[in-house]
PDB file of N, CA and C in Angstrom:
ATOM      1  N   UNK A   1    -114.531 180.718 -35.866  1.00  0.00           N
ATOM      2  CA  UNK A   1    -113.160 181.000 -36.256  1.00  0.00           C
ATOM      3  C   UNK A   1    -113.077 181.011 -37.777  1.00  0.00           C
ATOM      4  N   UNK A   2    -112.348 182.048 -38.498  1.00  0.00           N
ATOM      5  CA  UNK A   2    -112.234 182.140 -39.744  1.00  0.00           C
ATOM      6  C   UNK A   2    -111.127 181.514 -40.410  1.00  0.00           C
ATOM      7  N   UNK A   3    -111.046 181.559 -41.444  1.00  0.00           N
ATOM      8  CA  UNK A   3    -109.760 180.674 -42.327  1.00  0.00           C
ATOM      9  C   UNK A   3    -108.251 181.496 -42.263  1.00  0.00           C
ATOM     10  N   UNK A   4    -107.438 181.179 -42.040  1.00  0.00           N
ATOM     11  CA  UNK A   4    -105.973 181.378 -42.030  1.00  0.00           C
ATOM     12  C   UNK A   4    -106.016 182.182 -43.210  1.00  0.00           C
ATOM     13  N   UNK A   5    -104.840 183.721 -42.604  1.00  0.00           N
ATOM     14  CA  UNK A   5    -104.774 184.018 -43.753  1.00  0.00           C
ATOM     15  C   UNK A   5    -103.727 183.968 -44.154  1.00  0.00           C
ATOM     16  N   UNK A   6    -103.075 183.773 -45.432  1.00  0.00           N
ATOM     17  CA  UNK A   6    -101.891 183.805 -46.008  1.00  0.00           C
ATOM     18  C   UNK A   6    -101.424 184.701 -46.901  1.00  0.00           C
ATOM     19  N   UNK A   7    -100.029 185.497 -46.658  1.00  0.00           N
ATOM     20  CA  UNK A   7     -99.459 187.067 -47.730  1.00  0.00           C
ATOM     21  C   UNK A   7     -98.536 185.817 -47.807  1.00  0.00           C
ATOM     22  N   UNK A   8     -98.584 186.306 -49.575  1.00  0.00           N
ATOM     23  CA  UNK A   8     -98.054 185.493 -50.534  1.00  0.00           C
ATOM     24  C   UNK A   8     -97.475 186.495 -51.767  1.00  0.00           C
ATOM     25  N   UNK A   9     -96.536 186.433 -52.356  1.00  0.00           N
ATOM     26  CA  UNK A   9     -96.255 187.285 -53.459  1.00  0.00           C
ATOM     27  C   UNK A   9     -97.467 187.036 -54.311  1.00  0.00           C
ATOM     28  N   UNK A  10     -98.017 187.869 -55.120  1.00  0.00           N
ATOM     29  CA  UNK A  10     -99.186 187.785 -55.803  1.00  0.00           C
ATOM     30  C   UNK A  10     -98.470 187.919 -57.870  1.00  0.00           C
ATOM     31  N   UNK A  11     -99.031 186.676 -58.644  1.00  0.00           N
ATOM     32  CA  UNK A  11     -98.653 186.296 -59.967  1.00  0.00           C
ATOM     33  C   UNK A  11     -98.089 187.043 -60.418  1.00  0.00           C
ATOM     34  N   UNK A  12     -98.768 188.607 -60.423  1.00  0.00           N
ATOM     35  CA  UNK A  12     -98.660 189.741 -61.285  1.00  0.00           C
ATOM     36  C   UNK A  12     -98.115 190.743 -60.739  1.00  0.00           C
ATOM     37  N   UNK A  13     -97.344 190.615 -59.571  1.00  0.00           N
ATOM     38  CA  UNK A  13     -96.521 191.591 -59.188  1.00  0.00           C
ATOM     39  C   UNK A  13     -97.615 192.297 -57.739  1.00  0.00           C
ATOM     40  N   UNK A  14     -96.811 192.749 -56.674  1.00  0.00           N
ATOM     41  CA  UNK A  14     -96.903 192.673 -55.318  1.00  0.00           C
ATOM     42  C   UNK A  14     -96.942 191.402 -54.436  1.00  0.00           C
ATOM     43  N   UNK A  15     -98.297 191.706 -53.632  1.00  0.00           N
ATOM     44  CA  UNK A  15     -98.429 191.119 -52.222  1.00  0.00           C
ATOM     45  C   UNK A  15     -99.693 190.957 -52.223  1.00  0.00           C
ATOM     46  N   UNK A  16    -100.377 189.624 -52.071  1.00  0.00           N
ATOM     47  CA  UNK A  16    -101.570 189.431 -51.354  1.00  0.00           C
ATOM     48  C   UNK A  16    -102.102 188.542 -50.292  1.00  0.00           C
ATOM     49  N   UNK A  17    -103.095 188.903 -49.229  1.00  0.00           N
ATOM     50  CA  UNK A  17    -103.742 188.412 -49.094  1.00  0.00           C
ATOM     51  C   UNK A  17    -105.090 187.182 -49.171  1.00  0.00           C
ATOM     52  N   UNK A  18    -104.453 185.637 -48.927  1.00  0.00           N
ATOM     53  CA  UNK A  18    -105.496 185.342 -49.325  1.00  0.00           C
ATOM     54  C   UNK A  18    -105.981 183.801 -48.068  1.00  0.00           C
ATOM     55  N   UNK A  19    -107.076 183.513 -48.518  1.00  0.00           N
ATOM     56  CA  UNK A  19    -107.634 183.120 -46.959  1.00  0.00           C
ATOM     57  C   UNK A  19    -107.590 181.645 -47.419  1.00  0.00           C
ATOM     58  N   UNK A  20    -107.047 180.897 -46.377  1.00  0.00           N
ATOM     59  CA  UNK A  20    -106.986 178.875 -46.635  1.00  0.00           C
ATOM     60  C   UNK A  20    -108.092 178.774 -47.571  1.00  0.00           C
ATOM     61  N   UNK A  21    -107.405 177.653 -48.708  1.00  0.00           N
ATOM     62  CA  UNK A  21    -108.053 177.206 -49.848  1.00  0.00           C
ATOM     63  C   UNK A  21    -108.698 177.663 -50.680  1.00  0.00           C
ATOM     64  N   UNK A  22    -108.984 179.589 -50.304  1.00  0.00           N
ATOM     65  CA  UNK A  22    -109.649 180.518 -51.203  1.00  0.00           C
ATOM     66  C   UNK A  22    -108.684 180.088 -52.699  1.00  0.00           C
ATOM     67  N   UNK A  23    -108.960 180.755 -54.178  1.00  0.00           N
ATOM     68  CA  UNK A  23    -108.730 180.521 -55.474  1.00  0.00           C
ATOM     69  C   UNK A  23    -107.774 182.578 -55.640  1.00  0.00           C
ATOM     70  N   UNK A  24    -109.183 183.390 -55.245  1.00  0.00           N
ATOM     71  CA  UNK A  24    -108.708 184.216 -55.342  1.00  0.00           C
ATOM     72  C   UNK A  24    -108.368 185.331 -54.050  1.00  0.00           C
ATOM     73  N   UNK A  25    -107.444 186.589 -54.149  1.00  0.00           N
ATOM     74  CA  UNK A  25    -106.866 187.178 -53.305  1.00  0.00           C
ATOM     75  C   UNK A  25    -108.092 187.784 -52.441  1.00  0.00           C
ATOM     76  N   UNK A  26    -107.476 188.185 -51.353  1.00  0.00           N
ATOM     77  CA  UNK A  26    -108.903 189.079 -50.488  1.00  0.00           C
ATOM     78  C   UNK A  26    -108.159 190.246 -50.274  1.00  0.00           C
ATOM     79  N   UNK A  27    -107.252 190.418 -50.544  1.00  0.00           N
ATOM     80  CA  UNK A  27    -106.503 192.087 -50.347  1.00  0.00           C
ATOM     81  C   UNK A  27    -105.432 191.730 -51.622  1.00  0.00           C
ATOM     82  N   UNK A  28    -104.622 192.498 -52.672  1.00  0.00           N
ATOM     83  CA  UNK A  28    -103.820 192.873 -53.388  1.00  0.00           C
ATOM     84  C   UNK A  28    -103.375 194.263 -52.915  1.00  0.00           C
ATOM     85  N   UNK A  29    -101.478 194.295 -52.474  1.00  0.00           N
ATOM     86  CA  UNK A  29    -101.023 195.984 -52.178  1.00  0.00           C
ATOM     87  C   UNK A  29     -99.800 195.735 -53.290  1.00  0.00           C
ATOM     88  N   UNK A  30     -98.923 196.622 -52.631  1.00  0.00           N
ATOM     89  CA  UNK A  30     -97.749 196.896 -53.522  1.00  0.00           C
ATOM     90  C   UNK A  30     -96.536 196.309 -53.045  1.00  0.00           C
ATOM     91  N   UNK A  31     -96.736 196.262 -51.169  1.00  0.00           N
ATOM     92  CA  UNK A  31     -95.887 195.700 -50.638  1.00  0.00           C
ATOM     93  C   UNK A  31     -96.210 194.691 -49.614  1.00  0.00           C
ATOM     94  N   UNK A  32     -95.115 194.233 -49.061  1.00  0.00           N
ATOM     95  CA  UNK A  32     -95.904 192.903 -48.142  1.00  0.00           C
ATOM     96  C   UNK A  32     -95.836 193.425 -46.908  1.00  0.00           C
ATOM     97  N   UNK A  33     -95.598 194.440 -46.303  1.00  0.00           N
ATOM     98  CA  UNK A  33     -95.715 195.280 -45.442  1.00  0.00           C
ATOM     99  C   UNK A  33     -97.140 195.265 -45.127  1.00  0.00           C
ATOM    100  N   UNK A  34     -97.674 196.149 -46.085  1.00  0.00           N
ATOM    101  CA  UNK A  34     -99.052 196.640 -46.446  1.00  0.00           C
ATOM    102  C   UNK A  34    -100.047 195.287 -46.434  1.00  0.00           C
ATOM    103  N   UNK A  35     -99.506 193.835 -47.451  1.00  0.00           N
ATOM    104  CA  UNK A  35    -100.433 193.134 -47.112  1.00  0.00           C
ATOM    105  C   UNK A  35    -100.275 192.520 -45.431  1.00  0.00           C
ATOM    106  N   UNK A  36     -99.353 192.516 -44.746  1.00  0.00           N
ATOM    107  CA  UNK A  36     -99.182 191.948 -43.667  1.00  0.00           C
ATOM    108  C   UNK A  36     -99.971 193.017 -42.642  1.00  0.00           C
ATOM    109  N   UNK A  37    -100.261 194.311 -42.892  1.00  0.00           N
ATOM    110  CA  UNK A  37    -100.961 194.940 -41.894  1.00  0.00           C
ATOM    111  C   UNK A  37    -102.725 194.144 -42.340  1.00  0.00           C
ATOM    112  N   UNK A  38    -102.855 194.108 -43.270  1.00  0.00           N
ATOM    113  CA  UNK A  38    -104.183 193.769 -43.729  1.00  0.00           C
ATOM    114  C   UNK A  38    -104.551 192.708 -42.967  1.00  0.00           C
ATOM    115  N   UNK A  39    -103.765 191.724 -43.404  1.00  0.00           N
ATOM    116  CA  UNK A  39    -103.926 190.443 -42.838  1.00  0.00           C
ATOM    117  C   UNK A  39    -104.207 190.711 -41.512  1.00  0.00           C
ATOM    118  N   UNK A  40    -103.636 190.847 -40.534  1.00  0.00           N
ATOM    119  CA  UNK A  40    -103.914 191.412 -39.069  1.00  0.00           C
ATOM    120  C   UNK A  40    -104.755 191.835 -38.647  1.00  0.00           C
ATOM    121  N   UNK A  41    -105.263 192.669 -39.422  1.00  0.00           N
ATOM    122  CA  UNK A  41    -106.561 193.152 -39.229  1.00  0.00           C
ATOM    123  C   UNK A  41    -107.686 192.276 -39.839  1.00  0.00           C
ATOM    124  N   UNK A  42    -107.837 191.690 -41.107  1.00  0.00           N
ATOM    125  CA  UNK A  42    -108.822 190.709 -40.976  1.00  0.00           C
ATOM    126  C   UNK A  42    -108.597 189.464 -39.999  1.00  0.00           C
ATOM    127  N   UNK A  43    -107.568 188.807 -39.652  1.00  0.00           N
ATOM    128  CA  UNK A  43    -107.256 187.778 -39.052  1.00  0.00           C
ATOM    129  C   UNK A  43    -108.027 187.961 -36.959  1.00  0.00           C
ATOM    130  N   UNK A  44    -107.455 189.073 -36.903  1.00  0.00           N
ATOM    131  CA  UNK A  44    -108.324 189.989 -35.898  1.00  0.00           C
ATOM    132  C   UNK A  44    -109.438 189.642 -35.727  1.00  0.00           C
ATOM    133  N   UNK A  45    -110.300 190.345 -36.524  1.00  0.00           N
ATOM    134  CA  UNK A  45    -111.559 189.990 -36.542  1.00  0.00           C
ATOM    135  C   UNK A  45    -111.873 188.790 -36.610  1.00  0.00           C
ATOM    136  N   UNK A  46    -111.492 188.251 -37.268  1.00  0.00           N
ATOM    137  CA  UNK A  46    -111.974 186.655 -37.504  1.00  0.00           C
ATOM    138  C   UNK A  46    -111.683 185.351 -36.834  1.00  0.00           C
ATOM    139  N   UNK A  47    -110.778 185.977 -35.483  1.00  0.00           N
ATOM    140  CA  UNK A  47    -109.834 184.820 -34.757  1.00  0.00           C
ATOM    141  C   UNK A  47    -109.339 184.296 -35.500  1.00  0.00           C
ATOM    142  N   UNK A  48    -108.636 184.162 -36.113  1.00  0.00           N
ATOM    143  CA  UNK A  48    -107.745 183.342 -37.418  1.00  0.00           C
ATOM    144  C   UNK A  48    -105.973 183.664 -37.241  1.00  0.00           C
ATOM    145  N   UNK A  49    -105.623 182.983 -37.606  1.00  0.00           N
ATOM    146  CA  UNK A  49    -103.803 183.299 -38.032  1.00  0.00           C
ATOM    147  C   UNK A  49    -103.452 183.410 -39.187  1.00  0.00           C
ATOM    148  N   UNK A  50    -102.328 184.233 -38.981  1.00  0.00           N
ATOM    149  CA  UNK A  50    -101.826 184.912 -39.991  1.00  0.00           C
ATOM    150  C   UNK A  50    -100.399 184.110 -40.399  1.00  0.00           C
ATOM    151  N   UNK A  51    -100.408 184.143 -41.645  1.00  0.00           N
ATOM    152  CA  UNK A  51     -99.409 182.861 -42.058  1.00  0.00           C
ATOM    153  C   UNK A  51     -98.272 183.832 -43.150  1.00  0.00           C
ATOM    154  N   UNK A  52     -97.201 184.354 -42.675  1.00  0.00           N
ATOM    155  CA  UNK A  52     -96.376 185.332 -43.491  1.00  0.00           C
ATOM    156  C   UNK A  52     -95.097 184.303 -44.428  1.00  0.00           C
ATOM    157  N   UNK A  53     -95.552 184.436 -45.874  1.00  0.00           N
ATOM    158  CA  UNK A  53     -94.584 183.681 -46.581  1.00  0.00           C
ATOM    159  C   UNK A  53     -93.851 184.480 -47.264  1.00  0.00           C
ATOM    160  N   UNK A  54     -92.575 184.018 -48.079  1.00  0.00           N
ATOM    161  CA  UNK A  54     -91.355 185.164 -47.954  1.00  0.00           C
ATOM    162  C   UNK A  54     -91.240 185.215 -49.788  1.00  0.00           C
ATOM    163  N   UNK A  55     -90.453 185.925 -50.458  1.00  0.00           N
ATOM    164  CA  UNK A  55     -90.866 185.655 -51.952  1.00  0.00           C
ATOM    165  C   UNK A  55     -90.975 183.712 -52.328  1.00  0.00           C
ATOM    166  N   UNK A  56     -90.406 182.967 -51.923  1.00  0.00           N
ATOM    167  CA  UNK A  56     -89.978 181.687 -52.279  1.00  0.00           C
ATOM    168  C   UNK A  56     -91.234 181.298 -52.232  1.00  0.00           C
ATOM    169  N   UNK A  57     -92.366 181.596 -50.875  1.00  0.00           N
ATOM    170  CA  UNK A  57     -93.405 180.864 -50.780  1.00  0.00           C
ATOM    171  C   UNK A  57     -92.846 180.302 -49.558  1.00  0.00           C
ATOM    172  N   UNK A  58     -91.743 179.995 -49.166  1.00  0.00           N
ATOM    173  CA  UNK A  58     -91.346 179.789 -47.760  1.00  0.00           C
ATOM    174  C   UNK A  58     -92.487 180.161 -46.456  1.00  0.00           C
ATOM    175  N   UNK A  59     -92.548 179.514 -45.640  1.00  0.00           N
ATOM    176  CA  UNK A  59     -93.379 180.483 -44.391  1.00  0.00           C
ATOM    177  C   UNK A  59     -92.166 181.031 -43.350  1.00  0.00           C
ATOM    178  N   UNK A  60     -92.425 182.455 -43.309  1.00  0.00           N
ATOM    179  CA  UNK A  60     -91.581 183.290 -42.286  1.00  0.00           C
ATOM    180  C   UNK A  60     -91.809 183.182 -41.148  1.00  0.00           C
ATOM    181  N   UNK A  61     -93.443 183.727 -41.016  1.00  0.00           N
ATOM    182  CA  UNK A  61     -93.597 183.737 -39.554  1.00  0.00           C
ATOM    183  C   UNK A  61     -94.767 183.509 -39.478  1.00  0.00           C
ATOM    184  N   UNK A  62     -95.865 183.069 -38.490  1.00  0.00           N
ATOM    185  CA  UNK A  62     -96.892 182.719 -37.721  1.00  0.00           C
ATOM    186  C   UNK A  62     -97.413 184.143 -36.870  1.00  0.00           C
ATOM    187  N   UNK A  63     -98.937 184.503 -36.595  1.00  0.00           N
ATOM    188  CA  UNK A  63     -99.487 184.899 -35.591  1.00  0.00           C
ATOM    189  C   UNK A  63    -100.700 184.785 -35.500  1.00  0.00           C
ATOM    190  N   UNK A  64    -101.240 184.371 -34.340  1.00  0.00           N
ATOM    191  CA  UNK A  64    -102.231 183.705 -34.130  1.00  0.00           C
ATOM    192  C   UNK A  64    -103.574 184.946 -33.368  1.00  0.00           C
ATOM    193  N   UNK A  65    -104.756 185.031 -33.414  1.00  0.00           N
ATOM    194  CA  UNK A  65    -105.557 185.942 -33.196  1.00  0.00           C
ATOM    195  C   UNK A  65    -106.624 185.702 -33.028  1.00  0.00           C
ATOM    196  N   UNK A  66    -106.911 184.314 -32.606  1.00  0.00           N
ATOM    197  CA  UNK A  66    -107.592 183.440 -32.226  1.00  0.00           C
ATOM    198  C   UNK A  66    -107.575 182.480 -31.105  1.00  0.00           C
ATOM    199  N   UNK A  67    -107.995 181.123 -30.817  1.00  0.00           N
ATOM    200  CA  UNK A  67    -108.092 180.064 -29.806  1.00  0.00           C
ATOM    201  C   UNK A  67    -106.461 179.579 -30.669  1.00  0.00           C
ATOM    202  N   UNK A  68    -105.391 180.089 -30.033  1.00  0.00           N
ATOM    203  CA  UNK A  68    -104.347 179.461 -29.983  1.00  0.00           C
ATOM    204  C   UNK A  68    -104.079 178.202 -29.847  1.00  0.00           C
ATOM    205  N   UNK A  69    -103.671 177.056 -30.764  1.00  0.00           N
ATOM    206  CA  UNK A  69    -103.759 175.916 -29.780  1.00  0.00           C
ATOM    207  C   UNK A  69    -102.668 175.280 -29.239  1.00  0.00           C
ATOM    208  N   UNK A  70    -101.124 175.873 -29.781  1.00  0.00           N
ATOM    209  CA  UNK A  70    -100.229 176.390 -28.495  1.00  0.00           C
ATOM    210  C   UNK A  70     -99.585 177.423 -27.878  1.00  0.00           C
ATOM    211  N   UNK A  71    -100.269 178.432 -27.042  1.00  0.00           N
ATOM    212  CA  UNK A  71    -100.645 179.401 -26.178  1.00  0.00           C
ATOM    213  C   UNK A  71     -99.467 179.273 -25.114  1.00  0.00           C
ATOM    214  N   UNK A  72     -98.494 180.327 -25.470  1.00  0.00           N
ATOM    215  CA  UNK A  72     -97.393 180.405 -24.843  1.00  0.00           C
ATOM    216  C   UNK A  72     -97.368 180.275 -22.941  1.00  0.00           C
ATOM    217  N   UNK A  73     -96.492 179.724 -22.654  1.00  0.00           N
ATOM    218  CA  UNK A  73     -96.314 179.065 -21.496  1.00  0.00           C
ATOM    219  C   UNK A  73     -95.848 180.701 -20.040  1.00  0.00           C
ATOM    220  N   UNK A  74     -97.074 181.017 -19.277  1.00  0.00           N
ATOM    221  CA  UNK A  74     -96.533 182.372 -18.708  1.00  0.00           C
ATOM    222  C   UNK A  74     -95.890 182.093 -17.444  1.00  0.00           C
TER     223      UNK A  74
END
């Protein structure tokens, strides 16, 4: 399982991608649209979740793409 990824407003203007406790980004776009498709797709691959934070740094939303470890009730 790979590291969580987190879209975060990025210092210098946009959106990035970047993976638990990494320093630097693993995707930079223009919008958080764009980094939120990214994320998905590496998070994908990597069984990992995707951690969507809002300009504040707030967390918006959660999705998981991996060993869930609470795995909705069917």
């Amino acid at each position: 399982m790979g590291k969580n990824k987190h879209v975060t407003p990025h210092p210098k203007g946009g959106w990035q991608v970047k993976g638990s406790g990494n320093s630097k980004a693993t995707v930079r776009t223009r919008t958080q649209a764009e980094a939120v498709k990214s994320a998905r797709k590496i998070a994908a691959n990597q069984k990992s979740e995707v951690v969507i934070h809002g300009q504040t740094g707030r967390i918006r939303a959660k999705d998981s793409y991996g060993n869930d470890p609470c795995p909705p009730k069917g």
